[in-house]
PDB file of N, CA and C in Angstrom:
ATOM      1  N   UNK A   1       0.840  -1.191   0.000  1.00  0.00           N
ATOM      2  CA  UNK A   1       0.000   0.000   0.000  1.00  0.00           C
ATOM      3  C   UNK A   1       0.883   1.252   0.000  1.00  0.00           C
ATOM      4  N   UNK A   2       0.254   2.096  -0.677  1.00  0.00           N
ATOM      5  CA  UNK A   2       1.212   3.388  -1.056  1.00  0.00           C
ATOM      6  C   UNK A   2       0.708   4.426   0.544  1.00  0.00           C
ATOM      7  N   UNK A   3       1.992   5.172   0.669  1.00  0.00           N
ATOM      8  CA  UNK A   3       1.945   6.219   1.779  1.00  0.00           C
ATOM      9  C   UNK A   3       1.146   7.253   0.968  1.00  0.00           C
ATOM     10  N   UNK A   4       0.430   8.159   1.820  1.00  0.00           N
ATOM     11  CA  UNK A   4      -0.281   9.563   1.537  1.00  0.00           C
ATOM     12  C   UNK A   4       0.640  10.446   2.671  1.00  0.00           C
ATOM     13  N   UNK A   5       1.670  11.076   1.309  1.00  0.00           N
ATOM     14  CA  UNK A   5       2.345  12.016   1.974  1.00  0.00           C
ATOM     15  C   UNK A   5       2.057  13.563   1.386  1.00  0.00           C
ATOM     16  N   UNK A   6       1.713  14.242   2.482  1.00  0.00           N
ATOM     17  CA  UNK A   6       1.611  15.783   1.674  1.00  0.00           C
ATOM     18  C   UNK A   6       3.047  16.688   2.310  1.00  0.00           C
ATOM     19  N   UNK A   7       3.370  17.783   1.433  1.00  0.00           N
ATOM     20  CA  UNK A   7       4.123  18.528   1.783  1.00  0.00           C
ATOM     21  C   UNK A   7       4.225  19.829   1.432  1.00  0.00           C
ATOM     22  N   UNK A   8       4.610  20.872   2.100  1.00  0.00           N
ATOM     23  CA  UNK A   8       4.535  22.021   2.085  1.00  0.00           C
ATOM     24  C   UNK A   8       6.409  22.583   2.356  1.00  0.00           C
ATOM     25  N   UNK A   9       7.001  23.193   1.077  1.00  0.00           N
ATOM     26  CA  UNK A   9       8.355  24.047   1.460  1.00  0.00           C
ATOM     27  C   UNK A   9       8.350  25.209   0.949  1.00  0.00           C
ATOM     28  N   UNK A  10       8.939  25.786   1.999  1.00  0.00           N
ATOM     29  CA  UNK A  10       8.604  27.536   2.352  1.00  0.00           C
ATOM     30  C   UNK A  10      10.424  27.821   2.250  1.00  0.00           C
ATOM     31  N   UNK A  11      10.751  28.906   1.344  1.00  0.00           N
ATOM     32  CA  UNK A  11      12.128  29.058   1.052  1.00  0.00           C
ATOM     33  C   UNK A  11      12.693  30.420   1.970  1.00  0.00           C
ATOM     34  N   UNK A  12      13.456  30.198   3.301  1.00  0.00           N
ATOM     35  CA  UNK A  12      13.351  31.608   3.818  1.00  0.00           C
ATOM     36  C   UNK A  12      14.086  32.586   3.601  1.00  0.00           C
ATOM     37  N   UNK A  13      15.352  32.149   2.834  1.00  0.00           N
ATOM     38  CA  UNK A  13      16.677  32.863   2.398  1.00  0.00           C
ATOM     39  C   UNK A  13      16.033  34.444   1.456  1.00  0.00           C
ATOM     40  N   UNK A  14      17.081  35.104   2.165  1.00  0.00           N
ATOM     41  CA  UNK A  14      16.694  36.567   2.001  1.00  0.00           C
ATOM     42  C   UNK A  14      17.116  36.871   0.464  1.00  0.00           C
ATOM     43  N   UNK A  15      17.443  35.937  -0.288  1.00  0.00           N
ATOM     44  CA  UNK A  15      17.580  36.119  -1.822  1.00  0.00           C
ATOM     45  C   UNK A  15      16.605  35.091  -2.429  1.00  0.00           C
ATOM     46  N   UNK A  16      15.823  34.696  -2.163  1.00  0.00           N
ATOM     47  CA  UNK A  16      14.759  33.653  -2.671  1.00  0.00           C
ATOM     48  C   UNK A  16      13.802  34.684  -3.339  1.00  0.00           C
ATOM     49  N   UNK A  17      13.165  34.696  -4.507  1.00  0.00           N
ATOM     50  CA  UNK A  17      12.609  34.910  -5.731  1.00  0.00           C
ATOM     51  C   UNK A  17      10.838  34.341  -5.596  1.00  0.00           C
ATOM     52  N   UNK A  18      10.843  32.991  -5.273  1.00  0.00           N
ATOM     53  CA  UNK A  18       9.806  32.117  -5.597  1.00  0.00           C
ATOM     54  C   UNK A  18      10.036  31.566  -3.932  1.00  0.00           C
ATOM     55  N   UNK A  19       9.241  31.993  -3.194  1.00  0.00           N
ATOM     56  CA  UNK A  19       9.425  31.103  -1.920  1.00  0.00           C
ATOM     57  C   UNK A  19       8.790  29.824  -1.568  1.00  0.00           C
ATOM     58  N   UNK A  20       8.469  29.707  -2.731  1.00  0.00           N
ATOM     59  CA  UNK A  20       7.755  27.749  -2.426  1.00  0.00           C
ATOM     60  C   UNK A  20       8.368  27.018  -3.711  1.00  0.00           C
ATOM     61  N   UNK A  21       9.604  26.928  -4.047  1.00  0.00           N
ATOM     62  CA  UNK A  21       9.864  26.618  -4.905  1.00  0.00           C
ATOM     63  C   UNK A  21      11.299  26.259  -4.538  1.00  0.00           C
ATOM     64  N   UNK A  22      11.852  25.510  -4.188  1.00  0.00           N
ATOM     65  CA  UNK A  22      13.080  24.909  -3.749  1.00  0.00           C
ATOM     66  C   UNK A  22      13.954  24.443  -4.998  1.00  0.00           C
ATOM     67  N   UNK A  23      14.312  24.363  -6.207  1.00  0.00           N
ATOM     68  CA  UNK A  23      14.920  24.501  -7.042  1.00  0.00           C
ATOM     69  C   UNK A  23      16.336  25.452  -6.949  1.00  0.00           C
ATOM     70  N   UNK A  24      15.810  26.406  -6.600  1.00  0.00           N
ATOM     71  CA  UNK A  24      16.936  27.741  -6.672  1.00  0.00           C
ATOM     72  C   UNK A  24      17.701  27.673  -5.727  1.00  0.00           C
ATOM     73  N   UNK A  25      17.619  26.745  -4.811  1.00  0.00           N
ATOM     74  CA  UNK A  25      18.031  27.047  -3.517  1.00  0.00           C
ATOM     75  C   UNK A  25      19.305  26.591  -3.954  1.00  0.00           C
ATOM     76  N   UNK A  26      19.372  25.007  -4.563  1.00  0.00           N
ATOM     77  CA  UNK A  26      20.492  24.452  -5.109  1.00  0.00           C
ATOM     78  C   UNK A  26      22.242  25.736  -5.715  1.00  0.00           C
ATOM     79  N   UNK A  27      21.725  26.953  -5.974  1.00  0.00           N
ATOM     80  CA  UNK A  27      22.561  28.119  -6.610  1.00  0.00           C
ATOM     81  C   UNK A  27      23.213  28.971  -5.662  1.00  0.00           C
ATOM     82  N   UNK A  28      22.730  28.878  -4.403  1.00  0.00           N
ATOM     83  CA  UNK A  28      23.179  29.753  -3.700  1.00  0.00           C
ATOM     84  C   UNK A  28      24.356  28.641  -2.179  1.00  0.00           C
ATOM     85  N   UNK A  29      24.840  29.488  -1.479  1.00  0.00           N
ATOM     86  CA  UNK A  29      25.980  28.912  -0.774  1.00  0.00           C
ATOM     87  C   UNK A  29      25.178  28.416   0.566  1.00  0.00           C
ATOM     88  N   UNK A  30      24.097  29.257   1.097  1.00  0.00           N
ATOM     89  CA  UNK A  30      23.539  29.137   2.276  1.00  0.00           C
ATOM     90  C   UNK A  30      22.252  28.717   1.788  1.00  0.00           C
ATOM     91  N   UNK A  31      21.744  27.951   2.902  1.00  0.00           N
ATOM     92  CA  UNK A  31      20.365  27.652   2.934  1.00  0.00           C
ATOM     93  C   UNK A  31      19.683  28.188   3.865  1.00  0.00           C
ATOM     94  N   UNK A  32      18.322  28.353   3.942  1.00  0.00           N
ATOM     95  CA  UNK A  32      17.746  28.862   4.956  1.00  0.00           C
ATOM     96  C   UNK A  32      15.413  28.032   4.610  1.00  0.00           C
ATOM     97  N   UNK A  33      15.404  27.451   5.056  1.00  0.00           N
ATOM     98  CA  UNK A  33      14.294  26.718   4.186  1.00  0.00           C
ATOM     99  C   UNK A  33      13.374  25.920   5.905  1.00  0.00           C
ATOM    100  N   UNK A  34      12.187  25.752   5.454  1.00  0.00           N
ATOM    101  CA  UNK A  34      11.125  24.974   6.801  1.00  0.00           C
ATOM    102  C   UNK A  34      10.634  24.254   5.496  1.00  0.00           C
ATOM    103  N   UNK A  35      10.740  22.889   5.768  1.00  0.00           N
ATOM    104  CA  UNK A  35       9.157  21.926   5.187  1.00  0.00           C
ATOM    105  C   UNK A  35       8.602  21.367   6.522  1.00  0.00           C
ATOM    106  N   UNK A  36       7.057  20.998   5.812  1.00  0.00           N
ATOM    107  CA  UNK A  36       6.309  20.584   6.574  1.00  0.00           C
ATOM    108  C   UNK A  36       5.690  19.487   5.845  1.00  0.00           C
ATOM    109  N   UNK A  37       5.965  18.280   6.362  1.00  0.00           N
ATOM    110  CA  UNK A  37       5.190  17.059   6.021  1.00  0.00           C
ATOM    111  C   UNK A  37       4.283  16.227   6.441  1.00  0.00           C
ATOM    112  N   UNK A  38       3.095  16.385   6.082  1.00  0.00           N
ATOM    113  CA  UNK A  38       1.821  15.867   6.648  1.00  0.00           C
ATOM    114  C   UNK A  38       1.642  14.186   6.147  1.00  0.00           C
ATOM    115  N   UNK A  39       1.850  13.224   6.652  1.00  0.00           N
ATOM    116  CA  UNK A  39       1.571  11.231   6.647  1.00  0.00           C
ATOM    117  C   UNK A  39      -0.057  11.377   6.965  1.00  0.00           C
ATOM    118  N   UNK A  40      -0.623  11.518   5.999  1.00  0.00           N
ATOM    119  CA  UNK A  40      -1.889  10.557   7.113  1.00  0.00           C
ATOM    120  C   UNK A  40      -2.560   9.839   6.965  1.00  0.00           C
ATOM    121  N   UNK A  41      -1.399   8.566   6.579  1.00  0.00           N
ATOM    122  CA  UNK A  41      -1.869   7.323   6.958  1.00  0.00           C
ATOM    123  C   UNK A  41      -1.213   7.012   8.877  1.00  0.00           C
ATOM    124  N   UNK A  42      -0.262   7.620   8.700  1.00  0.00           N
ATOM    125  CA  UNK A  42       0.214   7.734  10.384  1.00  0.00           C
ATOM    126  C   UNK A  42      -0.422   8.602  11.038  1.00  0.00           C
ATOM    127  N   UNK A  43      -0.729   9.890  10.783  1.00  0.00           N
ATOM    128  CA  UNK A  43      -1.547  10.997  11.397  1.00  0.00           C
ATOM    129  C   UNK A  43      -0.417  11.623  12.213  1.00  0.00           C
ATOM    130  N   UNK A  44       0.617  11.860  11.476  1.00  0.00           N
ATOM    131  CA  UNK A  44       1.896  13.035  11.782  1.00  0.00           C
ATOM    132  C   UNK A  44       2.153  13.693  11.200  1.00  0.00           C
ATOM    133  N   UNK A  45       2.641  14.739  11.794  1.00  0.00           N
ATOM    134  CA  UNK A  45       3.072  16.231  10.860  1.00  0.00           C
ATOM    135  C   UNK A  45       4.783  16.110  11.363  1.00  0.00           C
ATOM    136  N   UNK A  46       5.372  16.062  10.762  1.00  0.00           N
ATOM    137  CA  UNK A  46       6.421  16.516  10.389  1.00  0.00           C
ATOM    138  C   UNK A  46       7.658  17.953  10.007  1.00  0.00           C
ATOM    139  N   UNK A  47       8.131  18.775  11.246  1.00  0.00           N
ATOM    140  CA  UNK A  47       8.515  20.017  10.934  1.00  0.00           C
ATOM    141  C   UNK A  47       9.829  20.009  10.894  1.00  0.00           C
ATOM    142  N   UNK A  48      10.253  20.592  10.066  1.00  0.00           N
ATOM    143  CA  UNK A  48      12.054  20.428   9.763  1.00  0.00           C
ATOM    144  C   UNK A  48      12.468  22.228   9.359  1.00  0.00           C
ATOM    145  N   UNK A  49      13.327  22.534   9.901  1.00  0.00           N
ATOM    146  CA  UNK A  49      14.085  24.144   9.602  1.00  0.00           C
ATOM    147  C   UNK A  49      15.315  23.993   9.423  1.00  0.00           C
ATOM    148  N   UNK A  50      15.960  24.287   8.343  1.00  0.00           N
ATOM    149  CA  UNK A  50      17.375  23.732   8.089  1.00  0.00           C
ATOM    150  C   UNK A  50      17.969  25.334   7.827  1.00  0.00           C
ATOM    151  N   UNK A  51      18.838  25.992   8.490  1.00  0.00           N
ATOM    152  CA  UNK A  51      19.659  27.128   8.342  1.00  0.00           C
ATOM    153  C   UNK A  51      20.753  27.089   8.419  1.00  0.00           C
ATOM    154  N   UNK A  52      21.487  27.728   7.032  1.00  0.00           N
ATOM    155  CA  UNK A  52      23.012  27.613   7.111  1.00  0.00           C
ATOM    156  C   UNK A  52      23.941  28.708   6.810  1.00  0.00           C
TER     157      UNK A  52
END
């Protein structure tokens, strides 16, 4: 049976263009980014903030 995963990424870096669009991020030296991943077949949310 397949997982039902949803997700949401929010780009926070103060040179980000498109802030839900994580592509660009790959170009630059620092990261600065939150996803949020919703399972619910488990019924967890998932919060991650990665700053560099």
């Amino acid at each position: 049976m397949m997982r039902r995963l949803n997700y949401l990424f929010y780009d926070r870096h103060s040179e980000a263009n498109f802030r839900y669009d994580y592509k660009a991020m790959k170009k630059r030296y620092s990261i600065d980014f939150s996803v949020l991943i919703l399972d619910n077949d488990a019924k967890k949310i998932i919060y991650i903030e990665r700053d560099t």
